[in-house]
Every structure is written in structure tokens, then in C-alpha cells.
C-alpha atoms as a PDB file:
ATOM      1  CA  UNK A   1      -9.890  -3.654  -2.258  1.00  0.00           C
ATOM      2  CA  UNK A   2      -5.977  -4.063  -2.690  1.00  0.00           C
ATOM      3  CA  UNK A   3      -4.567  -6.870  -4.213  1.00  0.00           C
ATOM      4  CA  UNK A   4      -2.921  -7.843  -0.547  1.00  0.00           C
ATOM      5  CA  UNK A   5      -6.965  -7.675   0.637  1.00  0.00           C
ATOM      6  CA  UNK A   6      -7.867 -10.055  -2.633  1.00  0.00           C
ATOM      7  CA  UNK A   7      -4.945 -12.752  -1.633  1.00  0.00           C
ATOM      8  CA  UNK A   8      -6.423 -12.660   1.880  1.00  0.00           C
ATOM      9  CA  UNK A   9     -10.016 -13.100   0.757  1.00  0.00           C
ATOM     10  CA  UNK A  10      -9.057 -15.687  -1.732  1.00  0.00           C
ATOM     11  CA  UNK A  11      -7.079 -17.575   1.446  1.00  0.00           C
ATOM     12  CA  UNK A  12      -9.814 -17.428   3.514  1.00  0.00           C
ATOM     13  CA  UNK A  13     -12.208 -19.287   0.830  1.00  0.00           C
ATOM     14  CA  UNK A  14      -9.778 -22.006   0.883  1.00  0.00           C
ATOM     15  CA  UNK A  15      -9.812 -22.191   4.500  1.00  0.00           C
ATOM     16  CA  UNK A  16     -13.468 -21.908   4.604  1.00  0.00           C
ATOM     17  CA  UNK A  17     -14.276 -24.778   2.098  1.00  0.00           C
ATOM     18  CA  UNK A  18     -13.646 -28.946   2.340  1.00  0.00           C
ATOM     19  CA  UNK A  19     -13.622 -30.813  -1.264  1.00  0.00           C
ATOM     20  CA  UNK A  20     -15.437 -33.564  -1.755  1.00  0.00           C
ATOM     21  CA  UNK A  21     -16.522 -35.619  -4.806  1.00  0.00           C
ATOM     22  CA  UNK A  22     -20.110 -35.498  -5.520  1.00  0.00           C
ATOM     23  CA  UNK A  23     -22.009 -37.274  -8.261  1.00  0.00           C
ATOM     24  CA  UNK A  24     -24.053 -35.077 -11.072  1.00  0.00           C
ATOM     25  CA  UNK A  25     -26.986 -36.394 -12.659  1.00  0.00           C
ATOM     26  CA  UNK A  26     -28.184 -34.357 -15.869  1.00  0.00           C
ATOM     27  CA  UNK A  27     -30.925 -35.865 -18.224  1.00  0.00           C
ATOM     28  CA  UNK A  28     -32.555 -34.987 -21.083  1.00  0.00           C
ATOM     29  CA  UNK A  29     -32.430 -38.332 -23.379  1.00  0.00           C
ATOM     30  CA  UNK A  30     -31.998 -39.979 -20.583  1.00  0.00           C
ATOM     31  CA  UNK A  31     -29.857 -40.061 -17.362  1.00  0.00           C
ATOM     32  CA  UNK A  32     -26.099 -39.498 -16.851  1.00  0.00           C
ATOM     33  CA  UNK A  33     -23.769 -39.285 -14.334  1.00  0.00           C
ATOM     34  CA  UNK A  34     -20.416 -36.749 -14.284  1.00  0.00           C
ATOM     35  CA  UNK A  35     -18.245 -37.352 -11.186  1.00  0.00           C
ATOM     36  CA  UNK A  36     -16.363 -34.443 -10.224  1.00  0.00           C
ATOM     37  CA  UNK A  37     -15.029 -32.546  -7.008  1.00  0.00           C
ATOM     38  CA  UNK A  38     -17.464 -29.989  -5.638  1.00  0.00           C
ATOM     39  CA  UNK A  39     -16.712 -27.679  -3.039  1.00  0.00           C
ATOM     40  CA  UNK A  40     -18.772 -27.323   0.315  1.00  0.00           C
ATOM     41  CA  UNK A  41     -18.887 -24.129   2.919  1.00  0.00           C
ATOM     42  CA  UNK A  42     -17.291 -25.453   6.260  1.00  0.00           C
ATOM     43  CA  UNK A  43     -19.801 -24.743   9.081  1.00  0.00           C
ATOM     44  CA  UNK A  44     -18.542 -24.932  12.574  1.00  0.00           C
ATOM     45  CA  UNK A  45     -19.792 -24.267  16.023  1.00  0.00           C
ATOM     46  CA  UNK A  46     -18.091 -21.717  17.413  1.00  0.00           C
ATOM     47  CA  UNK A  47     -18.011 -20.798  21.181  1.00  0.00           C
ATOM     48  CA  UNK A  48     -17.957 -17.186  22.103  1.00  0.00           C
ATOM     49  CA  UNK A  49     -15.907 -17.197  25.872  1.00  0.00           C
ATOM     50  CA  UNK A  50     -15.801 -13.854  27.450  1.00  0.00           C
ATOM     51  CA  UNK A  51     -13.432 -13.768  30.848  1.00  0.00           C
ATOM     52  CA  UNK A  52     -13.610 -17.754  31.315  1.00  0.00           C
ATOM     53  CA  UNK A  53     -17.514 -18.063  30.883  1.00  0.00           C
ATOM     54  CA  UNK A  54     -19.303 -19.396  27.647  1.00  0.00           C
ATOM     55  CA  UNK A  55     -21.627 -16.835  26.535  1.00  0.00           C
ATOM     56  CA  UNK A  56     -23.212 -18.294  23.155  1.00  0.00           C
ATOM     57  CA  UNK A  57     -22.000 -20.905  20.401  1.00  0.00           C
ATOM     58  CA  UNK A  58     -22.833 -19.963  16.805  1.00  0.00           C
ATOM     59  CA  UNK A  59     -23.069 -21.486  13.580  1.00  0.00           C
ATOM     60  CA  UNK A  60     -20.280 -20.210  11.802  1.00  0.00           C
ATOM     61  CA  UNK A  61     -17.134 -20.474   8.834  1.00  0.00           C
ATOM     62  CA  UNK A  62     -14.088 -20.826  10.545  1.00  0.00           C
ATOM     63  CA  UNK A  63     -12.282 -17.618   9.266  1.00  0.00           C
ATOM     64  CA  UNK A  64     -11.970 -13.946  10.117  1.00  0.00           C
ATOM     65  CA  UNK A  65     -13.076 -15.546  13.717  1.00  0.00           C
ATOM     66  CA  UNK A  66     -10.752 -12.627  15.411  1.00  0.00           C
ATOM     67  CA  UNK A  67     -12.935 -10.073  13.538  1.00  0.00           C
ATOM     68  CA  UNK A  68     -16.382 -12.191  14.041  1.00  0.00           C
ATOM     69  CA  UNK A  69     -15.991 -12.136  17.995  1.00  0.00           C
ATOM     70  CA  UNK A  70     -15.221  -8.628  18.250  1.00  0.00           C
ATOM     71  CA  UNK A  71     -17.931  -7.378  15.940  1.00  0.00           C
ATOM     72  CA  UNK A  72     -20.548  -9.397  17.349  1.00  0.00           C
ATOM     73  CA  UNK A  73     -19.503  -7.730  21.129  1.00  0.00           C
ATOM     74  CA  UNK A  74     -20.060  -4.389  20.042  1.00  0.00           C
ATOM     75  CA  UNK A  75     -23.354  -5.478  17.320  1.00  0.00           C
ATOM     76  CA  UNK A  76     -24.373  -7.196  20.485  1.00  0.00           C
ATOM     77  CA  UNK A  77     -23.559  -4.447  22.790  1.00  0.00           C
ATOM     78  CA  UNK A  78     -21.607  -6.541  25.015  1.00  0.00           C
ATOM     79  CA  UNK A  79     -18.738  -3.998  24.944  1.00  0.00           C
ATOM     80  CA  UNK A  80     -19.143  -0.499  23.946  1.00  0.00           C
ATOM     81  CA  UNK A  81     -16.098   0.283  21.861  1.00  0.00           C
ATOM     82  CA  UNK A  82     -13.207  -2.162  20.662  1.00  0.00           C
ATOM     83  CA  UNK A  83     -10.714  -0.865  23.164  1.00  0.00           C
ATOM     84  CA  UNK A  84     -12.782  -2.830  25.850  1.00  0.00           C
ATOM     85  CA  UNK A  85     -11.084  -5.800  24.628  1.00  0.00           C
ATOM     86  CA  UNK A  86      -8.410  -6.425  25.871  1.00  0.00           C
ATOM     87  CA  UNK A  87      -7.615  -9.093  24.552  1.00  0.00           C
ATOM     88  CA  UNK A  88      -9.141 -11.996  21.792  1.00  0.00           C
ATOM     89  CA  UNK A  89      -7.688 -15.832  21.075  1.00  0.00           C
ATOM     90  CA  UNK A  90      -8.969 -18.563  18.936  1.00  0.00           C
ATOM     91  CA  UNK A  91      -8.549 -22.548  20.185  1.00  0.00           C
ATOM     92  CA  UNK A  92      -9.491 -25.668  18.862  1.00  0.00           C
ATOM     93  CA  UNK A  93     -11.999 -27.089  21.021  1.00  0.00           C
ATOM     94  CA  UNK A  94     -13.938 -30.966  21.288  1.00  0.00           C
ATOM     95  CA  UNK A  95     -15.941 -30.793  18.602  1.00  0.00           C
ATOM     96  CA  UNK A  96     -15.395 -26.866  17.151  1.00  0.00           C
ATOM     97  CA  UNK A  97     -13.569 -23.799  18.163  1.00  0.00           C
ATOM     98  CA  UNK A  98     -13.249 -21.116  20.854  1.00  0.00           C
ATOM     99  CA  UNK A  99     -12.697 -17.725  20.934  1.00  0.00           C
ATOM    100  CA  UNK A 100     -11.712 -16.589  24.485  1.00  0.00           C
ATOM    101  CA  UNK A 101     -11.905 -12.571  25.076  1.00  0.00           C
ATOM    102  CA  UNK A 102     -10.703 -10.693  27.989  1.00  0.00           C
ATOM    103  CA  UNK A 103     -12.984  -7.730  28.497  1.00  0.00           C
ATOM    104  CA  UNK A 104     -13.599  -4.909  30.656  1.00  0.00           C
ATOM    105  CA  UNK A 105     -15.071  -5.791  34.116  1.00  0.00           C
ATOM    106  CA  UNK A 106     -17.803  -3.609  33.906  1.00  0.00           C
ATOM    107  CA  UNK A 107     -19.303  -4.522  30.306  1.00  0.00           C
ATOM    108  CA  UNK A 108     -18.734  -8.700  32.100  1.00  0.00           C
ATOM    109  CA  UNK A 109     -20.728  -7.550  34.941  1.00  0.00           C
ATOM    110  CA  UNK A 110     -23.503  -6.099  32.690  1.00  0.00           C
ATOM    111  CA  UNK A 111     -23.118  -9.795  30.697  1.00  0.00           C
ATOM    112  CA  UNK A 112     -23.492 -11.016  33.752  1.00  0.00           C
ATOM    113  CA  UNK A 113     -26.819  -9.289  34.547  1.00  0.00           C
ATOM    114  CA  UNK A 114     -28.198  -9.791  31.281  1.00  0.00           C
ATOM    115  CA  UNK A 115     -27.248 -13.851  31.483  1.00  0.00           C
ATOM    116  CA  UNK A 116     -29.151 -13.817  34.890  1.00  0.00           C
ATOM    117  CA  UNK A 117     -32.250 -12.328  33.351  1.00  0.00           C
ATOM    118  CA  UNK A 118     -32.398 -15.036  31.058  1.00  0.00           C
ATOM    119  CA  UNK A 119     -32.672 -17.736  33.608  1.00  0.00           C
ATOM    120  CA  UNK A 120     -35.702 -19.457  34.159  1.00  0.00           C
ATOM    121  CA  UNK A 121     -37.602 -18.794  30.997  1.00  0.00           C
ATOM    122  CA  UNK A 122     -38.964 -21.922  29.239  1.00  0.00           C
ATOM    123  CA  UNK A 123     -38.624 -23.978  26.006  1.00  0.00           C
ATOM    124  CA  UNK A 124     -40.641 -21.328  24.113  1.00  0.00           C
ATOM    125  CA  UNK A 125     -38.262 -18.936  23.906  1.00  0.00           C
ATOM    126  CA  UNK A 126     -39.204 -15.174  25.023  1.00  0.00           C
ATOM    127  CA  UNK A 127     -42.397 -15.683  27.201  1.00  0.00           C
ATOM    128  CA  UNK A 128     -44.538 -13.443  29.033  1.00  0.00           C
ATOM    129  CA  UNK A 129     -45.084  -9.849  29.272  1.00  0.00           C
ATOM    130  CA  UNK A 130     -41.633  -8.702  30.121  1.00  0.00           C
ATOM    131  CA  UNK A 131     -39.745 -10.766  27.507  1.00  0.00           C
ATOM    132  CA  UNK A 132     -42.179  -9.466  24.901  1.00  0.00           C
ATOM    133  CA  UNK A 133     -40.856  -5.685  25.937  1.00  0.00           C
ATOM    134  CA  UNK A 134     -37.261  -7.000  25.619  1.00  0.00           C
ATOM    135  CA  UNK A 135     -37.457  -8.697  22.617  1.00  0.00           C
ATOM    136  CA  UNK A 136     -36.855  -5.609  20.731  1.00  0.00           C
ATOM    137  CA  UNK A 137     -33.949  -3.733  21.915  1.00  0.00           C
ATOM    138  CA  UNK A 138     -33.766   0.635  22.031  1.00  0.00           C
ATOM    139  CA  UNK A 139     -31.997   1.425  18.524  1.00  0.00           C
ATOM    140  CA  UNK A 140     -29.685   4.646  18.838  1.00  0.00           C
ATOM    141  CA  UNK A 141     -30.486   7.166  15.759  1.00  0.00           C
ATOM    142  CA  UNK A 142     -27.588   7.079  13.407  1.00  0.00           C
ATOM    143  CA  UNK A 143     -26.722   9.808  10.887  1.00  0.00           C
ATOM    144  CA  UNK A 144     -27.420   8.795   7.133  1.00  0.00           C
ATOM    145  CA  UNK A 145     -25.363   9.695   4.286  1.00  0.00           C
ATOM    146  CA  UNK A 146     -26.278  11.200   0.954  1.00  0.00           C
ATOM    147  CA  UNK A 147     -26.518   7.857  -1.287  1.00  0.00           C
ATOM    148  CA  UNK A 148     -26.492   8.074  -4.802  1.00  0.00           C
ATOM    149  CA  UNK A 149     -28.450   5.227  -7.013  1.00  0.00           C
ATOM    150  CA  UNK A 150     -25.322   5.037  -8.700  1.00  0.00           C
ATOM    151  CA  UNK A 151     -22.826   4.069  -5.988  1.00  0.00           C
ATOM    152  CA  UNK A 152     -25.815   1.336  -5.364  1.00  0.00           C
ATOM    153  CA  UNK A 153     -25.487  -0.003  -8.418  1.00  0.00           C
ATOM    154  CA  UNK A 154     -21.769   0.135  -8.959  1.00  0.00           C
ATOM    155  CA  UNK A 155     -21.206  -1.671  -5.552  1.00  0.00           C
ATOM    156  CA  UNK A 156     -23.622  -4.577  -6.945  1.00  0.00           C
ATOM    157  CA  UNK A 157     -21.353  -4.818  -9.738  1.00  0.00           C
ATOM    158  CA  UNK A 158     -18.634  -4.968  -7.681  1.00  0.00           C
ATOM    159  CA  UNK A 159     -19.554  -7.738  -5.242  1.00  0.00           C
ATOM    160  CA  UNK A 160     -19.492 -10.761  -6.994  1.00  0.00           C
ATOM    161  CA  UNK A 161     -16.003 -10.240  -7.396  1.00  0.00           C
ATOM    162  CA  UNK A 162     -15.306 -10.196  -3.833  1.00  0.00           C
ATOM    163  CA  UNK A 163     -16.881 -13.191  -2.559  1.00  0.00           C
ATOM    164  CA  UNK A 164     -14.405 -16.315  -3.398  1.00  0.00           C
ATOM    165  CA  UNK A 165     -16.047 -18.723  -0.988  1.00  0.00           C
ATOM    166  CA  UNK A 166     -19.818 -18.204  -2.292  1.00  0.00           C
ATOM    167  CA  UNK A 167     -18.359 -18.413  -5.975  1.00  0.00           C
ATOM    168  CA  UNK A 168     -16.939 -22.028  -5.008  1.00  0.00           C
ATOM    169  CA  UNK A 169     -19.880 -23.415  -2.707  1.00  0.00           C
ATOM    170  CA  UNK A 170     -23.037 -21.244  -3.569  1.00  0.00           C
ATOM    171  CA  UNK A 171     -23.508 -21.148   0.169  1.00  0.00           C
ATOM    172  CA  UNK A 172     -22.031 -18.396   1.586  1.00  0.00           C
ATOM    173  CA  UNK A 173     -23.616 -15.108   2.846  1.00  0.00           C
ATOM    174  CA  UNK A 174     -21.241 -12.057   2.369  1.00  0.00           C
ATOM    175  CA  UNK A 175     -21.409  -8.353   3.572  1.00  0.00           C
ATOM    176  CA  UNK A 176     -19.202  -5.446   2.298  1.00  0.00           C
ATOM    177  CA  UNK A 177     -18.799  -1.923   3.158  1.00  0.00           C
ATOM    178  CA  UNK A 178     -18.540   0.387  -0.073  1.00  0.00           C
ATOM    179  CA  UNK A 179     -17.713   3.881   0.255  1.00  0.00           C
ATOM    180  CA  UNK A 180     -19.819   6.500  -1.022  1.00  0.00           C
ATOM    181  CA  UNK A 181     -18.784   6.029  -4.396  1.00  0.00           C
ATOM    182  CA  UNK A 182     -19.985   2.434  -4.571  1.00  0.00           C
ATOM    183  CA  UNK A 183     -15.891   0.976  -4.693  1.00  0.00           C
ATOM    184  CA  UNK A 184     -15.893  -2.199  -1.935  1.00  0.00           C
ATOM    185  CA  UNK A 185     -13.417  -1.763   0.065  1.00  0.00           C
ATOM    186  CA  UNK A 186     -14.091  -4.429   2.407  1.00  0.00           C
ATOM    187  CA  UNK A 187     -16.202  -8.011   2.221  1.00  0.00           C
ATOM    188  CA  UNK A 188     -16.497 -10.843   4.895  1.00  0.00           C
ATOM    189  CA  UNK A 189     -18.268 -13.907   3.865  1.00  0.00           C
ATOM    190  CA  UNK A 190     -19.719 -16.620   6.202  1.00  0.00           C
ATOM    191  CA  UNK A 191     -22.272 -19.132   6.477  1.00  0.00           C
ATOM    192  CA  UNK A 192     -24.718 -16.742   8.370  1.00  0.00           C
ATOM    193  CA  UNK A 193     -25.797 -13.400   7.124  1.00  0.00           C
ATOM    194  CA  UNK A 194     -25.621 -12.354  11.137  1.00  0.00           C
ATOM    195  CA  UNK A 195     -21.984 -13.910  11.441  1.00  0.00           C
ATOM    196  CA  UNK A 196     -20.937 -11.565   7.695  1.00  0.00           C
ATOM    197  CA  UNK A 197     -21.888  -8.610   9.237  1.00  0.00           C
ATOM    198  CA  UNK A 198     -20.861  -9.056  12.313  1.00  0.00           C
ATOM    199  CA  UNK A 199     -17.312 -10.019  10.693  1.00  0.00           C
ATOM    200  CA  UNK A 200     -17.536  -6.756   8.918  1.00  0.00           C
ATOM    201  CA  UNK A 201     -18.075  -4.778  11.664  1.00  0.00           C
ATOM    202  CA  UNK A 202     -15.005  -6.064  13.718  1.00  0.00           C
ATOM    203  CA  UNK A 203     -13.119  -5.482  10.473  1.00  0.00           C
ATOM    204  CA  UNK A 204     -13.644  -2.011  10.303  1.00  0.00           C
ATOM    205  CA  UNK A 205     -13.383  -1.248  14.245  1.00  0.00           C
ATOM    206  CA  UNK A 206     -10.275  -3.262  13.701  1.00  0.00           C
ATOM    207  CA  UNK A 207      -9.445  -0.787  10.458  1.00  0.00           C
ATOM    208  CA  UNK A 208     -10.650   2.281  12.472  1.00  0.00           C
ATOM    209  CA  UNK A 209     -13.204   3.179   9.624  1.00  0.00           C
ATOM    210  CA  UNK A 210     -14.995   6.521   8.482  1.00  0.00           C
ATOM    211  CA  UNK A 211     -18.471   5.048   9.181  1.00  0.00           C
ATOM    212  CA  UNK A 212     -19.808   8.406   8.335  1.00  0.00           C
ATOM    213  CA  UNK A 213     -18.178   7.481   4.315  1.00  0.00           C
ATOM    214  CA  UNK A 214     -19.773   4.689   3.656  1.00  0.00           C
ATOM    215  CA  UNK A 215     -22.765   1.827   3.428  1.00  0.00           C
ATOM    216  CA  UNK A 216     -22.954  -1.396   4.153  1.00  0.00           C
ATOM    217  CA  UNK A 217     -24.179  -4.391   1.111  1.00  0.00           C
ATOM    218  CA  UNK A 218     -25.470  -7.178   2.363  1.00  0.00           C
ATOM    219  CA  UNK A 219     -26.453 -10.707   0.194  1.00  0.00           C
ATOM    220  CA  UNK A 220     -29.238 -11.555   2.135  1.00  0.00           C
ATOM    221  CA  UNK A 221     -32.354  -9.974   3.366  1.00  0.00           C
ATOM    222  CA  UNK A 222     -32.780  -6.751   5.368  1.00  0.00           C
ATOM    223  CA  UNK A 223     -33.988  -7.840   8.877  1.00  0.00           C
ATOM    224  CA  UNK A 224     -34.424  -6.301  11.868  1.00  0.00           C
ATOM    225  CA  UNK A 225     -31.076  -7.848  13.562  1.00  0.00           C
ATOM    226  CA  UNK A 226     -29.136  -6.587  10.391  1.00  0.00           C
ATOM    227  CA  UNK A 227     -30.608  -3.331  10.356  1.00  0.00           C
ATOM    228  CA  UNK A 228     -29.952  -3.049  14.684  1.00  0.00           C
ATOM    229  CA  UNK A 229     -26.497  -4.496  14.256  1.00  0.00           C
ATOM    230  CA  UNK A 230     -25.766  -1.824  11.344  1.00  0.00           C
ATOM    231  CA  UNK A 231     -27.038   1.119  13.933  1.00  0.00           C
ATOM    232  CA  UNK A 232     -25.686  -0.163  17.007  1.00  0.00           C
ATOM    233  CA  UNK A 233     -22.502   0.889  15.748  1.00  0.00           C
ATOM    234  CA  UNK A 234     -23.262   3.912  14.224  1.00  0.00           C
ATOM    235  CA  UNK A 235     -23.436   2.863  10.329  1.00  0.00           C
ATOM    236  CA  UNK A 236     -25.922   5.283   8.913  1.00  0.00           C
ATOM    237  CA  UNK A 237     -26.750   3.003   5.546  1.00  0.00           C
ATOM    238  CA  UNK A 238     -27.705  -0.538   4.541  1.00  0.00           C
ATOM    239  CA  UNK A 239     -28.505  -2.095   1.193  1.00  0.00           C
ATOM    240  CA  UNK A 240     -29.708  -5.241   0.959  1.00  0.00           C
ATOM    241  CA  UNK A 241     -30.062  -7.863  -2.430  1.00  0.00           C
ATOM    242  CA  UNK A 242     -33.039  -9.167  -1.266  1.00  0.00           C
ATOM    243  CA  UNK A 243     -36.759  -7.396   0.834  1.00  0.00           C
ATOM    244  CA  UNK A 244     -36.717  -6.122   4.156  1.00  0.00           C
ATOM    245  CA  UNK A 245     -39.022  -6.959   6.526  1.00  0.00           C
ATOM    246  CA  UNK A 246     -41.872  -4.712   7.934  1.00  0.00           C
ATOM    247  CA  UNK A 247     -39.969  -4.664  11.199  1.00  0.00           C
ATOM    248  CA  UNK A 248     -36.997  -3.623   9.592  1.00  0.00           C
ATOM    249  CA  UNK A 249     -38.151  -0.681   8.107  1.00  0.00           C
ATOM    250  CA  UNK A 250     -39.735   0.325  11.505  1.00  0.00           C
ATOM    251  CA  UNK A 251     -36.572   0.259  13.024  1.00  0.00           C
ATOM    252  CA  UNK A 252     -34.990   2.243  10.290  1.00  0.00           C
ATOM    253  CA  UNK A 253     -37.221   4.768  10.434  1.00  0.00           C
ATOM    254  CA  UNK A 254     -36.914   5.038  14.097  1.00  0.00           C
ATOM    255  CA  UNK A 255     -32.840   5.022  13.987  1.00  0.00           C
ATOM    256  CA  UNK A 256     -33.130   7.676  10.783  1.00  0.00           C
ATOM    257  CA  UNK A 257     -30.903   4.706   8.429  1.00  0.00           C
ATOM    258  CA  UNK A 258     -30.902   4.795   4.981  1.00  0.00           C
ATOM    259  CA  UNK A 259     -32.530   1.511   3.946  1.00  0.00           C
ATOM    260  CA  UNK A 260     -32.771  -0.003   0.462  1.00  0.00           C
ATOM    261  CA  UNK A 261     -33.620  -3.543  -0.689  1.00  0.00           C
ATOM    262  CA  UNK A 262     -34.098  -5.717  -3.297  1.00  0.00           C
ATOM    263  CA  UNK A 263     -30.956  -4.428  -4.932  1.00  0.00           C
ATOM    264  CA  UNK A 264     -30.321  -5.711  -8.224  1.00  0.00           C
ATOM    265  CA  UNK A 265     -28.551  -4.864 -11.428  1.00  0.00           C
ATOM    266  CA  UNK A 266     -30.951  -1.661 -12.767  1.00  0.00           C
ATOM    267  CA  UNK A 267     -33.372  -1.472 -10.145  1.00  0.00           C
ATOM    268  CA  UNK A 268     -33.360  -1.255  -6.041  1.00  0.00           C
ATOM    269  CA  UNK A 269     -35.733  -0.189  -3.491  1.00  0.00           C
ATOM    270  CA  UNK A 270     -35.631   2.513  -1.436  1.00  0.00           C
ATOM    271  CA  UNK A 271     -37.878   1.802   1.927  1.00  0.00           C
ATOM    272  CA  UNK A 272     -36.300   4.684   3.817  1.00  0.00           C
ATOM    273  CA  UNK A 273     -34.565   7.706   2.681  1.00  0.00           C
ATOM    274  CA  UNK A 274     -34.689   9.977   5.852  1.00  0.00           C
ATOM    275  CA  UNK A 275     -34.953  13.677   5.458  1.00  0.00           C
ATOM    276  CA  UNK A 276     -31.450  14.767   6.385  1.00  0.00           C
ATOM    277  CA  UNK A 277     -30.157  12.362   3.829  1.00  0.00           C
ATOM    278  CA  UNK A 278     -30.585  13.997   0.193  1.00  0.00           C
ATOM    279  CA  UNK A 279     -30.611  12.070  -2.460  1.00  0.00           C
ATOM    280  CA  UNK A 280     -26.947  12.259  -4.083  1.00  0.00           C
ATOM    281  CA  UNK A 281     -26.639  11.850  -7.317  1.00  0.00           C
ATOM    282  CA  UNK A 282     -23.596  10.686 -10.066  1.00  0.00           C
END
């Protein structure tokens, strides 16, 4: 990352994070109490508008909102590529934001028909046979590249250092795209482990990446969404700090991504190398 990227990381911690003084009890002999200012991840609802009509409101950290709403349209496959947008603003709203984006008519008439088919289904989420069937979306096959244990492990290294708000709050989820070398080059941090990645993902359609050069680090768990939002896009690798879930690996295996878990200084697992993907080594 440049130093211009660091100064706009480090202002988006600030902007993502309220002070507020907390009291600290430590004992050992006895109790004490230290009053001092601790610093506390901002979560938000945030309302996702696409041509005039609310679509979803997530959870979220108020920054990098411009990147979050176009990267969960195309995780989301809302729109198909990022020229589809034409065009994305962020407004205070009665008790959060709102992101309003202008898209193409036909990707708002597919929303449409997706929204209808939602209708009428009750407080248990996705019942019957026919929700069960489209609980699991089709995952495209991606192409993965030739990752080396040692860009792995140098991108671990490397993250801490990226991730401002977490190093304030402890409560921030962050994901970063490293090239093949292991270097980050790019890290969004949020609230949500969905709302990182998708904040990545509009950052490098935004950026106009080299998916093909590159894997994606993540700080939480490798789930099924993650691993779907990381193919749906056409990003071929994913490493995650903590397991990945038996559905996960399914749908890696089925897409042909590189998937690798419980990363951690020295040691990571590999749950899916496929075949066209050799391993790489220095």
C-alpha cells in the first residue's frame, strides 16, 4: 500500500470509531479501577436504494460506503459489471444512512423479479421445497492461481499493519487483496466480515484490478457467502485466519478456488488446491 493509501486507511479508522471513557477493573491483591478513553467500532444501519426502491439495510461502519454498495451489487449479482452503475450517492437518513444507486433497467427488473419471489414466505426464513433449492445459489468456476506458502505467510505478516480501526476497537473485521507475492495492496475493514469483502471488491472494480494476480485475506472465517462472493466476481483465491466450513469447501471445489484456512504465523491449511493450480513456491 502507498503512503497516500495508509493516510486514507488511517482516516477512515477515525471516521469509523466514537471515544468514549470506559472504566477498567484489574485485580490481583485486590480490585482497582483505571479510567481511560477507549475506542468503539461505529455500527450503523445502512440502506441499500437501487432506482428509488429500498432493497436491504445492513449492519455496517460508515466508511468506504461508495465501495461497500457497489461491491455488494456485483457479490450479490444485482448488476453484472460496475459500468451498470450509473451512478452511487450516500445521504444521511432518520436514524442511519443511504446509499441511492442508479442502475441499469434490466439488472432493476431482474431485482425486481427476485424481490417478488420473496414475497409471501414466513417468519422462518427459507421454507419449503423451492426455497431449499434456492438457498444455495449456481457458483461460476473461477481460475486459481499458483499460491506459494510463502506469499501466505508474508501477507499475514503484513495485515496487522493495515487494519487501523481493529487495532483501536478490537472489533473490526478486515479483508485485503495481496498480490501473488503476499505484498497487501489493498484492505477494507468493517464491522461485518460480509460488508469487508464486499468493500474490497468494489475497491478493486473501482481500481480495475488484475484479479487473475492476486488472493484475497480475510480475518474471519471461510464461509460459504465469502467463498460465493470471492467467485462471483471471478477471484480465483481466498485465505482465511480462521476454519472454513464444510459447505465452503464444497463450493470451492465446485468453483475450482484455491481455499486455505486457519492461517496463522507458521502454519495454514490448505482445504482446496485444485489441479490447474500448482503449488508455487518462494
Amino acid at each position: 500500500m502507498s503512503a497516500a493509501d495508509t493516510r486514507h486507511a488511517s482516516a477512515s479508522a477515525e471516521a469509523a470509531l466514537m471515544r468514549l471513557p470506559v472504566e477498567e477493573r484489574r485485580g490481583s491483591n485486590g480490585w482497582h479501577a483505571d479510567t481511560h478513553e477507549d475506542g468503539l467500532a461505529l455500527e450503523q444501519p445502512v440502506a441499500l436504494v437501487y432506482n428509488g426502491i429500498s432493497h436491504a439495510v445492513m449492519m455496517a461502519s460508515p466508511t468506504d460506503l461508495e465501495a461497500f454498495a457497489l461491491g455488494f451489487s456485483l457479490t450479490e449479482g444485482i448488476l453484472h459489471s460496475a459500468d451498470e452503475c450509473y451512478d452511487l450517492e450516500v445521504h444521511e437518513a432518520p436514524g442511519g444512512l443511504a446509499i441511492h444507486l442508479t442502475i441499469a433497467s434490466q439488472r432493476m427488473a431482474e431485482l425486481k423479479q427476485r424481490r417478488r419471489s420473496l414475497t409471501g414466505r414466513t417468519g422462518c426464513g427459507l421454507c419449503g421445497t423451492e426455497a431449499l433449492e434456492q438457498a444455495i445459489r449456481p457458483i461460476p468456476a473461477v481460475t486459481a492461481p499458483s499460491l506459494s506458502d510463502a506469499a501466505i505467510q508474508r501477507a499475514l505478516q503484513e495485515l496487522f499493519a493495515h487494519q487501523p480501526l481493529q487495532a483501536v476497537t478490537g472489533a473490526s473485521h478486515g479483508a485485503a487483496w495481496c498480490d501473488l507475492q503476499g505484498r497487501v495492496q489493498w484492505l477494507c475493514e468493517d464491522v461485518g466480515r460480509h460488508n469487508a469483502l464486499d468493500k474490497l471488491v468494489g475497491t478493486l472494480a473501482r481500481e480495475n484490478a488484475p484479479l487473475a494476480s492476486g488472493f484475497v485475506l480475510v480475518t474471519s472465517r471461510a464461509s460459504y457467502e465469502m467463498v460465493h462472493k470471492c467467485a462471483s466476481v471471478g477471484i480465483g483465491a481466498l485465505v482465511a485466519v480462521s476454519a472454513a466450513t464444510s459447505l465452503a469447501v464444497e463450493q470451492a471445489q465446485t468453483a475450482g478456488l484455491f481455499l486455505a484456512g486457519f492461517a496463522r504465523p507458521g502454519r495454514h491449511l490448505i482445504y482446496h488446491r485444485p489441479a490447474t493450480a500448482a503449488v508455487a513456491h518462494g
